[in-house]
C-alpha atoms as a PDB file:
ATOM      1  CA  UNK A   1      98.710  92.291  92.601  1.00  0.00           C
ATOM      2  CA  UNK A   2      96.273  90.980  95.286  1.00  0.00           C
ATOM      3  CA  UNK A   3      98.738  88.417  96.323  1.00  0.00           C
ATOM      4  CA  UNK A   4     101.756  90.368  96.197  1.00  0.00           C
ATOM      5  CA  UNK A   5      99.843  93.162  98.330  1.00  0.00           C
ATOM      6  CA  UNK A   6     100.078  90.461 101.336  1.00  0.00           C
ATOM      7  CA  UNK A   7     104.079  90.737 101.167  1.00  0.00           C
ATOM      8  CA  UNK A   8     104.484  94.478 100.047  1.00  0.00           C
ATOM      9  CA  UNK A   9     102.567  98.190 100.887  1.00  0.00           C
ATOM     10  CA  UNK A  10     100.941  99.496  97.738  1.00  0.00           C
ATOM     11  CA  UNK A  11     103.058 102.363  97.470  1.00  0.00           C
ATOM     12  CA  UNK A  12     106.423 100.455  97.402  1.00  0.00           C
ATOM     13  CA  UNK A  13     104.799  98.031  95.238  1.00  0.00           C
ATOM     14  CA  UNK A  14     103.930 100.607  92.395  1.00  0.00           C
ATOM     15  CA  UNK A  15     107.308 102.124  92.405  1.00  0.00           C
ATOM     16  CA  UNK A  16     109.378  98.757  92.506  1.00  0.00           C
ATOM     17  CA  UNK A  17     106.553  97.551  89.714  1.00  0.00           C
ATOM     18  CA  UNK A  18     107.201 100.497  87.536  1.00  0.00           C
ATOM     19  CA  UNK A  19     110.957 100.922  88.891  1.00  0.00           C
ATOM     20  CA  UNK A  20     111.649  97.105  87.444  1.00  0.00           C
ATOM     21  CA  UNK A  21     109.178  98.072  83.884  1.00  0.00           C
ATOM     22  CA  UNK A  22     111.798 100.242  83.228  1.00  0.00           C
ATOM     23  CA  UNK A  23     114.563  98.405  83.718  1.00  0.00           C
ATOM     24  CA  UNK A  24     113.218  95.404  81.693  1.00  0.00           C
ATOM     25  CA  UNK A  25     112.213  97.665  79.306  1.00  0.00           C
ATOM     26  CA  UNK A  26     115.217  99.458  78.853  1.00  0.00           C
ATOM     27  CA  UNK A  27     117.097  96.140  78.408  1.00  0.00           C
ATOM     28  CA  UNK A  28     114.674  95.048  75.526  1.00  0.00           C
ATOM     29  CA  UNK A  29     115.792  97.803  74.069  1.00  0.00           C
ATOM     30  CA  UNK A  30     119.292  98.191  74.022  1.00  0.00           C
ATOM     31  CA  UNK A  31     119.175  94.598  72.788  1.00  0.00           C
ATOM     32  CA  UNK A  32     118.073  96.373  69.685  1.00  0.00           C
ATOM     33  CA  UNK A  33     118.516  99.642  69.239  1.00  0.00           C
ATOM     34  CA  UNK A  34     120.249 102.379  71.213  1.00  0.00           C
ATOM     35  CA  UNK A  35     118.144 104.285  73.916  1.00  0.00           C
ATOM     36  CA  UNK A  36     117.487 107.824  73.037  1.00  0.00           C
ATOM     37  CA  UNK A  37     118.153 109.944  76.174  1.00  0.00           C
ATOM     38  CA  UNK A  38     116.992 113.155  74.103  1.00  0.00           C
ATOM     39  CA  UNK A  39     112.821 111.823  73.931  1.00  0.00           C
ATOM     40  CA  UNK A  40     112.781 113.294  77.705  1.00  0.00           C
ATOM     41  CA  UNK A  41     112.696 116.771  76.119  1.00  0.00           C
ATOM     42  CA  UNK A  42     109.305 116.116  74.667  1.00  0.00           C
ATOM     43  CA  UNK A  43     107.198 117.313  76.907  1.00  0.00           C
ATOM     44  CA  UNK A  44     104.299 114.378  76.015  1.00  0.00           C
ATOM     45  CA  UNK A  45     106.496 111.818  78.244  1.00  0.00           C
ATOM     46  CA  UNK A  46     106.443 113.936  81.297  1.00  0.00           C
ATOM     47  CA  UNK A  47     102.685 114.191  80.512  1.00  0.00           C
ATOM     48  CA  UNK A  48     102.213 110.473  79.931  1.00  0.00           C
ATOM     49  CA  UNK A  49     103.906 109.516  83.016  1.00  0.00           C
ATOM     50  CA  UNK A  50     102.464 111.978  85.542  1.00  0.00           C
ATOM     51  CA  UNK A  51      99.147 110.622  84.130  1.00  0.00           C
ATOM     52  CA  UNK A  52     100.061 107.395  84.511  1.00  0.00           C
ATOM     53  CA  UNK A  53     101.557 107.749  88.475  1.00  0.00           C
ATOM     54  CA  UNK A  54      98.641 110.084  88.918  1.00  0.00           C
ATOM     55  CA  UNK A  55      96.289 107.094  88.560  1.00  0.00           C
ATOM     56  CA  UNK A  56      98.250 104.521  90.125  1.00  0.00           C
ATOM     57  CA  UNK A  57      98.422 106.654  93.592  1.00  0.00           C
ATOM     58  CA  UNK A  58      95.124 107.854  93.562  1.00  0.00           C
ATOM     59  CA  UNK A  59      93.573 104.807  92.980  1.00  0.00           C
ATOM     60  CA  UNK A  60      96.047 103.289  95.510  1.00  0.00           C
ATOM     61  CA  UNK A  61      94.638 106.351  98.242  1.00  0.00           C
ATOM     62  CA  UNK A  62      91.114 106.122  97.265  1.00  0.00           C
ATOM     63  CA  UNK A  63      90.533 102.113  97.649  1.00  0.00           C
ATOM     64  CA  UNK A  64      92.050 102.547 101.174  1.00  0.00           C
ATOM     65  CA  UNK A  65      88.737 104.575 101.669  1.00  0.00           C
ATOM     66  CA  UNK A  66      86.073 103.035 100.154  1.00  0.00           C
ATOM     67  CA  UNK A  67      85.307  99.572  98.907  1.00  0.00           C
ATOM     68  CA  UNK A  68      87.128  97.416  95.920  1.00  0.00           C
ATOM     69  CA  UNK A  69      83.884  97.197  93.796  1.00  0.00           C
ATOM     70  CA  UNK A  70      83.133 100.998  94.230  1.00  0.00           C
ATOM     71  CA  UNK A  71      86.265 101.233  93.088  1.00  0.00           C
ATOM     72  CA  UNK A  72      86.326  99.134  89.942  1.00  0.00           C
ATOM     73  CA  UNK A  73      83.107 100.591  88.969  1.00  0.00           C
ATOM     74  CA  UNK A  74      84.654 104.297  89.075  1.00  0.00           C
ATOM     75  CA  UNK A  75      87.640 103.693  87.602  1.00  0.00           C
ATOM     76  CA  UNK A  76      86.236 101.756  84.487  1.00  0.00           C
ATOM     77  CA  UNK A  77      83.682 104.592  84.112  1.00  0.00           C
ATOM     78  CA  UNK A  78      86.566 106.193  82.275  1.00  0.00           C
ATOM     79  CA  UNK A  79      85.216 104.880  78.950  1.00  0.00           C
ATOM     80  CA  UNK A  80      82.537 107.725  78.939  1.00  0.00           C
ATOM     81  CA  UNK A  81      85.681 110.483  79.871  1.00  0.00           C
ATOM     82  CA  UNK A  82      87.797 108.971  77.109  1.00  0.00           C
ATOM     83  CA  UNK A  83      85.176 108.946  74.354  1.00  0.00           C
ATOM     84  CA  UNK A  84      84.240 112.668  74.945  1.00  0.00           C
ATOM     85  CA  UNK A  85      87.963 113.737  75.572  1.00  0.00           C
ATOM     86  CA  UNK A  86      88.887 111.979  72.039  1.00  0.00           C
ATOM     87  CA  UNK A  87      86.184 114.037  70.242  1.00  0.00           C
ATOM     88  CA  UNK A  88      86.756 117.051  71.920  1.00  0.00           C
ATOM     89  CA  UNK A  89      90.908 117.052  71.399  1.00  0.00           C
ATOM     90  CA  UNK A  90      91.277 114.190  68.871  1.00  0.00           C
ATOM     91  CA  UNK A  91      88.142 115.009  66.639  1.00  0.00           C
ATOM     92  CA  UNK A  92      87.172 111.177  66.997  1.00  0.00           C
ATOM     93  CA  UNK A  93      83.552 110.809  66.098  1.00  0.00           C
ATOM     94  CA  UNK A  94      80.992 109.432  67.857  1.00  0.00           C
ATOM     95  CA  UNK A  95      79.092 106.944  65.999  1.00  0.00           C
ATOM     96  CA  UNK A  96      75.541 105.861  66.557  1.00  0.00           C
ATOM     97  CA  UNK A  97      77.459 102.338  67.716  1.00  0.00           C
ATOM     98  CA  UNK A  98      79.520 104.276  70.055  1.00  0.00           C
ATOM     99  CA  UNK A  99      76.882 105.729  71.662  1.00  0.00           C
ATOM    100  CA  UNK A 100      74.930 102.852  72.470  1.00  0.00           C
ATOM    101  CA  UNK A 101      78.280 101.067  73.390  1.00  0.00           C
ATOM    102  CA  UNK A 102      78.943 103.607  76.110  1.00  0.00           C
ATOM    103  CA  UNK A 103      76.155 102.991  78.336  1.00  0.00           C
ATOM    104  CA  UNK A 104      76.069  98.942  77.408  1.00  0.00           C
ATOM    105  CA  UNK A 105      80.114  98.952  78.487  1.00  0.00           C
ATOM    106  CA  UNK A 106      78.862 101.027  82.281  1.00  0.00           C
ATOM    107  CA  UNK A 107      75.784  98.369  82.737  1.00  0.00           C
ATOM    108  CA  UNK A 108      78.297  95.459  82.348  1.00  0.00           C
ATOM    109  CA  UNK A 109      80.870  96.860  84.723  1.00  0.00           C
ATOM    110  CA  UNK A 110      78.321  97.523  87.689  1.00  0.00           C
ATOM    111  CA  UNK A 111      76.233  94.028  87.096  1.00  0.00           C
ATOM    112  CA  UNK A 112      80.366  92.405  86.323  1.00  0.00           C
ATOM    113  CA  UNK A 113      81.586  94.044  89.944  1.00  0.00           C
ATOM    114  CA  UNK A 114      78.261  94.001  91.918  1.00  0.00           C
ATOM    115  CA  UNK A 115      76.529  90.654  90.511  1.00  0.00           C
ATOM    116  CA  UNK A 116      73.544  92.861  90.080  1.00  0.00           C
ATOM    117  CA  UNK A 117      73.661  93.168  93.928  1.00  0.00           C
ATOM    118  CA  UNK A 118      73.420  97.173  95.257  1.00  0.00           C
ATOM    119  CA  UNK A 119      74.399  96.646  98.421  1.00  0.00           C
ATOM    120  CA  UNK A 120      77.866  95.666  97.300  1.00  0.00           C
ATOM    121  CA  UNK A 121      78.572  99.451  96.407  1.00  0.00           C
ATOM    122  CA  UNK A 122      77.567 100.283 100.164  1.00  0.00           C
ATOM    123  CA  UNK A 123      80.247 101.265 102.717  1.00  0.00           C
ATOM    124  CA  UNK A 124      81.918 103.537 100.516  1.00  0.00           C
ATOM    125  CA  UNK A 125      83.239 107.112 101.561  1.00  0.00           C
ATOM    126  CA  UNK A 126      82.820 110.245  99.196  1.00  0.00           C
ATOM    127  CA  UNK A 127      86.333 111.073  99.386  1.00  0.00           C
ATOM    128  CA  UNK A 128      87.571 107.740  98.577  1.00  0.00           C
ATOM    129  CA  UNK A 129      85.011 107.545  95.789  1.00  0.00           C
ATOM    130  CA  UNK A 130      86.206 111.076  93.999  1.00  0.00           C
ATOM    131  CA  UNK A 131      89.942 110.013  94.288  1.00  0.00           C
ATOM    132  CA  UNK A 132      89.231 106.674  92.544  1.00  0.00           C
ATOM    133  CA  UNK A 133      86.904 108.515  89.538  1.00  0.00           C
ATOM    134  CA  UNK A 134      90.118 111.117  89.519  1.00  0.00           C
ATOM    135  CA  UNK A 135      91.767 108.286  89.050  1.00  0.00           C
ATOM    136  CA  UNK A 136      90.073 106.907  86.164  1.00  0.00           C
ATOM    137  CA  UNK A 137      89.821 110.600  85.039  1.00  0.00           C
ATOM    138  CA  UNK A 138      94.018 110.494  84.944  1.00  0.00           C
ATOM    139  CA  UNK A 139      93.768 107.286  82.520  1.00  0.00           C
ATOM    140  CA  UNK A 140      91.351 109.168  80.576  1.00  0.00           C
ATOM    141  CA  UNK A 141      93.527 111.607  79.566  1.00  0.00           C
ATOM    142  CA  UNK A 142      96.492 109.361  79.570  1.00  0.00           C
ATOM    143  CA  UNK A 143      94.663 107.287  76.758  1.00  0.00           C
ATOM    144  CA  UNK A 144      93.579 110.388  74.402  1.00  0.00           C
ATOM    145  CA  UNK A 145      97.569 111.467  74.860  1.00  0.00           C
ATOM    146  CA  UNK A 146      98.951 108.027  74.131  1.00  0.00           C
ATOM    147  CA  UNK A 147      97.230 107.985  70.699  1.00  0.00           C
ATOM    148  CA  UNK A 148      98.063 111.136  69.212  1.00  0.00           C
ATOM    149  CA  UNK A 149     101.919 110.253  70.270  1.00  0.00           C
ATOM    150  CA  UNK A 150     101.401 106.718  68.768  1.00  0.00           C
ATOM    151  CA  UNK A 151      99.584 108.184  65.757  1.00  0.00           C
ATOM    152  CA  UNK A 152     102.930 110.263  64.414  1.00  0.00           C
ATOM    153  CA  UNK A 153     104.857 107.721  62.196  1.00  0.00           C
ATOM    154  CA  UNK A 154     108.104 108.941  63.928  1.00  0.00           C
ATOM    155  CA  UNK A 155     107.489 107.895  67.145  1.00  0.00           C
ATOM    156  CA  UNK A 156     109.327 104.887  67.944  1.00  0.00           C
ATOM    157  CA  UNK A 157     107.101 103.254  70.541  1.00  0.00           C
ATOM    158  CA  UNK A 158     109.965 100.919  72.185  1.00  0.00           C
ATOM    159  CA  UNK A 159     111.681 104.759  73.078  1.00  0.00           C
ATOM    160  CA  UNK A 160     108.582 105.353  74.009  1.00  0.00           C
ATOM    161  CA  UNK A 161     107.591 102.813  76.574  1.00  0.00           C
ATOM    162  CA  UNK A 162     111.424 102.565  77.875  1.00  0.00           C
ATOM    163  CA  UNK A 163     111.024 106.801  79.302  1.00  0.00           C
ATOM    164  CA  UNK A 164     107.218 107.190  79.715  1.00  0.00           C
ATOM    165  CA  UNK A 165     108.160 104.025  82.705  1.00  0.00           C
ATOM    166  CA  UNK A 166     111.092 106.002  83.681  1.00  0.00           C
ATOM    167  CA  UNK A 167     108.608 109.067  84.390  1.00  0.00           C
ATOM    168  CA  UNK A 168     106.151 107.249  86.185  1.00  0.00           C
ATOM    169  CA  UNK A 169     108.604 105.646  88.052  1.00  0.00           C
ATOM    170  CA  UNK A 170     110.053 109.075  89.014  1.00  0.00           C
ATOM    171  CA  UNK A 171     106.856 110.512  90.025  1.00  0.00           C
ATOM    172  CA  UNK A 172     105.788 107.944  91.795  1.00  0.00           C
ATOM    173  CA  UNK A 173     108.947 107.471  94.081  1.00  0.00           C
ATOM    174  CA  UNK A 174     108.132 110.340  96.465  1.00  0.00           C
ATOM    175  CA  UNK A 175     104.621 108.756  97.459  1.00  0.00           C
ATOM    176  CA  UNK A 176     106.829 105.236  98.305  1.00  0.00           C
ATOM    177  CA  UNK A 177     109.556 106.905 100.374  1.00  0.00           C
ATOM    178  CA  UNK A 178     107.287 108.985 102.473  1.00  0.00           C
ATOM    179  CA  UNK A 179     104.251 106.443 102.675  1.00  0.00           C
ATOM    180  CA  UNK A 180     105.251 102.885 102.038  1.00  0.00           C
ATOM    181  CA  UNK A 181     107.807 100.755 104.337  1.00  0.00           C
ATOM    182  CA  UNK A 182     110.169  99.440 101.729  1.00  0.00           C
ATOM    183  CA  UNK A 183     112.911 101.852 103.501  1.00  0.00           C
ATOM    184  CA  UNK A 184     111.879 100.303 106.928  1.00  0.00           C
ATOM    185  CA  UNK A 185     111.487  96.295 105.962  1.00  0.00           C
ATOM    186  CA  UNK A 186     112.916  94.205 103.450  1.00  0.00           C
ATOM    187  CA  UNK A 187     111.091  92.618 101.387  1.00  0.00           C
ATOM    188  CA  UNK A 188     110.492  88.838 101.310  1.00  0.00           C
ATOM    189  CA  UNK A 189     111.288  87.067  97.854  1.00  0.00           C
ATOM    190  CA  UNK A 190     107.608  86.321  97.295  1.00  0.00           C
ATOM    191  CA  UNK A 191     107.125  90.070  97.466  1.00  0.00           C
ATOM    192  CA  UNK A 192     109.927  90.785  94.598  1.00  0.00           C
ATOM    193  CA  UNK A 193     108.203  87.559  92.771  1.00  0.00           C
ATOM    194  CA  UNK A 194     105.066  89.388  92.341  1.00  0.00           C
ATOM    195  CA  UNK A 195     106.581  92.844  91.956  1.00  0.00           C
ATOM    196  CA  UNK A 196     108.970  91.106  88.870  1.00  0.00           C
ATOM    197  CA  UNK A 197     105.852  89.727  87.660  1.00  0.00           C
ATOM    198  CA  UNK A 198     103.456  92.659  86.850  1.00  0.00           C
ATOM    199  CA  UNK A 199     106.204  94.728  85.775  1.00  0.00           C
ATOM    200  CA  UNK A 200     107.265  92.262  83.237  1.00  0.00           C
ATOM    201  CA  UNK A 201     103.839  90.786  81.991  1.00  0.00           C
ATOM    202  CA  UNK A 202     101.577  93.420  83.484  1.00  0.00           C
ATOM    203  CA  UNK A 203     103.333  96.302  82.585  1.00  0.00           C
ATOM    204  CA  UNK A 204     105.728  96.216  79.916  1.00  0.00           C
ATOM    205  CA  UNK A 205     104.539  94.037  77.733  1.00  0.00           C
ATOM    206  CA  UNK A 206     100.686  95.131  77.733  1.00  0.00           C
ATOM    207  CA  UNK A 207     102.220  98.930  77.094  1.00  0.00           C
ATOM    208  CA  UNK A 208     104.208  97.410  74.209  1.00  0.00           C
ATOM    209  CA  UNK A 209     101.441  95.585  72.739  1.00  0.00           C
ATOM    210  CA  UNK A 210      98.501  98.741  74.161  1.00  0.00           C
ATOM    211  CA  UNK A 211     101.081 101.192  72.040  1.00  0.00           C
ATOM    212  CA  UNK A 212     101.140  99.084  68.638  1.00  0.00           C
ATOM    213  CA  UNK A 213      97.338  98.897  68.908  1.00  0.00           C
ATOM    214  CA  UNK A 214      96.389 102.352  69.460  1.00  0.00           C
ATOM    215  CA  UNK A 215      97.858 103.376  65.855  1.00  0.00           C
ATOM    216  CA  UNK A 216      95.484 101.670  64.190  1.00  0.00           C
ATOM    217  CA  UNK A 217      92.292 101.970  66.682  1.00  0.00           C
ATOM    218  CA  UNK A 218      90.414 105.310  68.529  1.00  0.00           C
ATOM    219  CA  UNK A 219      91.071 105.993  71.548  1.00  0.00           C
ATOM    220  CA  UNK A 220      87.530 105.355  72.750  1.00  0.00           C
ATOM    221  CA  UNK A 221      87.755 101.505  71.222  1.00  0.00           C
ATOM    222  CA  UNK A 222      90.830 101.016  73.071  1.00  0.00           C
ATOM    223  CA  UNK A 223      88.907 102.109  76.203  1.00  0.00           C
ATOM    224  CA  UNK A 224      85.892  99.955  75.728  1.00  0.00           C
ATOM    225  CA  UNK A 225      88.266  96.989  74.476  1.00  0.00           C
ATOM    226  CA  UNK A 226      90.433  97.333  78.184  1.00  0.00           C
ATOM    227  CA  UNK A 227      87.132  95.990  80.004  1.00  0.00           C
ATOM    228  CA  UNK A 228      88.046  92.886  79.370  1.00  0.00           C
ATOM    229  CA  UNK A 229      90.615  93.388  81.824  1.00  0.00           C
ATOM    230  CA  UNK A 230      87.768  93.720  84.863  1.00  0.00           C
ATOM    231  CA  UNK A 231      86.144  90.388  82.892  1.00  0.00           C
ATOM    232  CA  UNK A 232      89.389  88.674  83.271  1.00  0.00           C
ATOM    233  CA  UNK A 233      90.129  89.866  86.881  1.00  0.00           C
ATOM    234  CA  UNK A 234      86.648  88.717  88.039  1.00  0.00           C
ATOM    235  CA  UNK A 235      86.804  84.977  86.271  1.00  0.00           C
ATOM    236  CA  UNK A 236      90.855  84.299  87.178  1.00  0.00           C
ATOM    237  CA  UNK A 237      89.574  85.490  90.990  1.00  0.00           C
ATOM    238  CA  UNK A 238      87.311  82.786  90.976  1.00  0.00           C
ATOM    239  CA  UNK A 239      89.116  80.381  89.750  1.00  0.00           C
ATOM    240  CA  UNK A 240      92.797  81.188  91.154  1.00  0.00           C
ATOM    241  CA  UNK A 241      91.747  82.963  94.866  1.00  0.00           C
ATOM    242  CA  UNK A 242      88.729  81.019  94.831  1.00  0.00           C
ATOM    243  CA  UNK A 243      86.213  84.501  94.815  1.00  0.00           C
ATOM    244  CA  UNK A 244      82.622  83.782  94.147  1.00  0.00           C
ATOM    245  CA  UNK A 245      81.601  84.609  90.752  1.00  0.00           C
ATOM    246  CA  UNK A 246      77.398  85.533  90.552  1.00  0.00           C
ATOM    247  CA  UNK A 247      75.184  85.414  87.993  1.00  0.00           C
ATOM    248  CA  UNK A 248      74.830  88.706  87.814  1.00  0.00           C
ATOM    249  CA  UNK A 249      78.528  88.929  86.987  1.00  0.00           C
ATOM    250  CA  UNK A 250      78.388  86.853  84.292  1.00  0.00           C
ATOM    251  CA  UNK A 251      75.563  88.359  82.509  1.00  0.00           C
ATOM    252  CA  UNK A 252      77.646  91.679  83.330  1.00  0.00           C
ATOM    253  CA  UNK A 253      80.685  90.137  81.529  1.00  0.00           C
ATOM    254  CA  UNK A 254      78.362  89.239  78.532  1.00  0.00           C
ATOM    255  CA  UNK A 255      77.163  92.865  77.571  1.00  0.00           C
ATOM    256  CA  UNK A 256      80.986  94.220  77.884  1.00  0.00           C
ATOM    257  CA  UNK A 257      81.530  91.792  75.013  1.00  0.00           C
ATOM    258  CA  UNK A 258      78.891  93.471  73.038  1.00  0.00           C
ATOM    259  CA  UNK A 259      80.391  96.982  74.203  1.00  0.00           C
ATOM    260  CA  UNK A 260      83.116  95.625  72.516  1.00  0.00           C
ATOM    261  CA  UNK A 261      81.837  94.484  69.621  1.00  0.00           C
ATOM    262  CA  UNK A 262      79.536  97.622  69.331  1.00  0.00           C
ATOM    263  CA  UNK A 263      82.637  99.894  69.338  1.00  0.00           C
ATOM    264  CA  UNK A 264      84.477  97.491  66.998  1.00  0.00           C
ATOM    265  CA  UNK A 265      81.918  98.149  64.451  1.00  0.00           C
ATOM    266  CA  UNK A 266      81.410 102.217  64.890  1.00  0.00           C
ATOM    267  CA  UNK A 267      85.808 101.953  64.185  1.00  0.00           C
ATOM    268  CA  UNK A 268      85.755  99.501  61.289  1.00  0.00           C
ATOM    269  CA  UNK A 269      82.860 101.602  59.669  1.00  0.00           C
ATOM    270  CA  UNK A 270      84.615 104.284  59.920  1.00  0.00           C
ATOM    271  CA  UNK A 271      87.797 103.264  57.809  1.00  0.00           C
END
């Protein structure tokens, strides 16, 4: 995303992301099964995808006003919002490994994006910061709703993925067309490289794979277990884009592993 970002606004770049997700999606699955138009009347996709556009643009608005580690540490403080929306609306319970996870998985983010540094959450602006928490709010909810539709035995989850893109896409198109340029400028091939790219193996296939998982996990695992996306973004910077990676980071990366574990262990005890 950061390199594409150099080649393409990041409001045109979300739509044409999720605008291609469904395309490749829906081609995956007419290869195998036809695509049922009717799973728009179920009111869950609409829900699903304005949570999931809700998130993209407000995270997109927020990080134009404050700075990227403010907002990674925001967002990712969705594990807390998950695990309390799960027990409140799922009935998930909150083991004593959960618990202790929680705060462990919140420590790791801030040392992971500040290297244990505070001044790196400095310059931020208070309306940037709320519209990248709302954002990780939106996911919140967008989690707890994914696994009770993934949790009914008759939901097929390639119909799933192919409309719930289709929605986002949707709701997301208005923000592109009045904010982004993609009307104004063509785009240069190394723009649609990295737009094809996310939507195929940063999109699509996570969902797929996301989906599948959440029938067998809680909704707060599959929260904590997603901050290995931040530990993976933070070592592939330094290595790819060159990024310094602290120490602080490191030992930041380390304790969302044992988040990880912990909440791995409150499931399995559980079943």
């Amino acid at each position: 995303m950061k390199v594409g970002l150099e080649y393409v606004d990041p409001y045109s770049f979300a739509f044409l992301r999720l605008l291609l997700a469904f395309v490749f999606s829906f081609v995956l699955l007419r290869s195998g099964q036809r695509p049922r138009v009717g799973m728009l009347r179920d009111w869950r996709i609409w829900a699903l995808g304005g949570f999931n556009a809700g998130g993209f643009i407000l995270q997109y608005a927020g990080i134009a006003l404050t700075t990227a580690s403010r907002t990674a540490l925001l967002t990712q403080s969705n594990v807390v919002v998950t695990a309390l929306v799960s027990w409140r609306l799922l009935g998930e319970p909150m083991g004593p490994a959960s618990l202790i996870a929680l705060p462990v998985a919140i420590l790791g983010v801030f040392l992971l994006v500040t290297g244990g540094d505070l001044s790196a959450l400095s310059g931020g602006q208070a309306m940037g910061d709320l519209l990248v928490l709302l954002a990780g709010w939106m996911w919140s909810f967008f989690l707890v709703l994914n696994k009770h539709m993934v949790s009914k035995r008759e939901t097929s989850i390639p119909q799933m993925v192919v409309w719930v893109m289709l929605v986002t896409a949707i709701a997301t198109a208005p923000f592109a067309l009045l904010l982004g340029t993609m009307t104004r400028a063509a785009l240069p091939w190394e723009g649609w490289a990295a737009v094809a790219y996310t939507a195929a193996f940063c999109t699509v296939l996570p969902y797929v794979l996301f989906a599948r998982a959440q029938r067998f996990v809680s909704a707060t695992l599959a929260a904590v277990v997603l901050l290995i996306e931040v530990v993976v973004a933070i070592i592939s910077s330094a290595l790819m884009l060159g990024e310094q990676l602290a120490l602080g980071s490191g030992l930041g990366a380390a304790l969302i592993c044992v988040s990880i574990f912990l909440a791995s262990r409150s499931s399995s005890s559980r079943q």
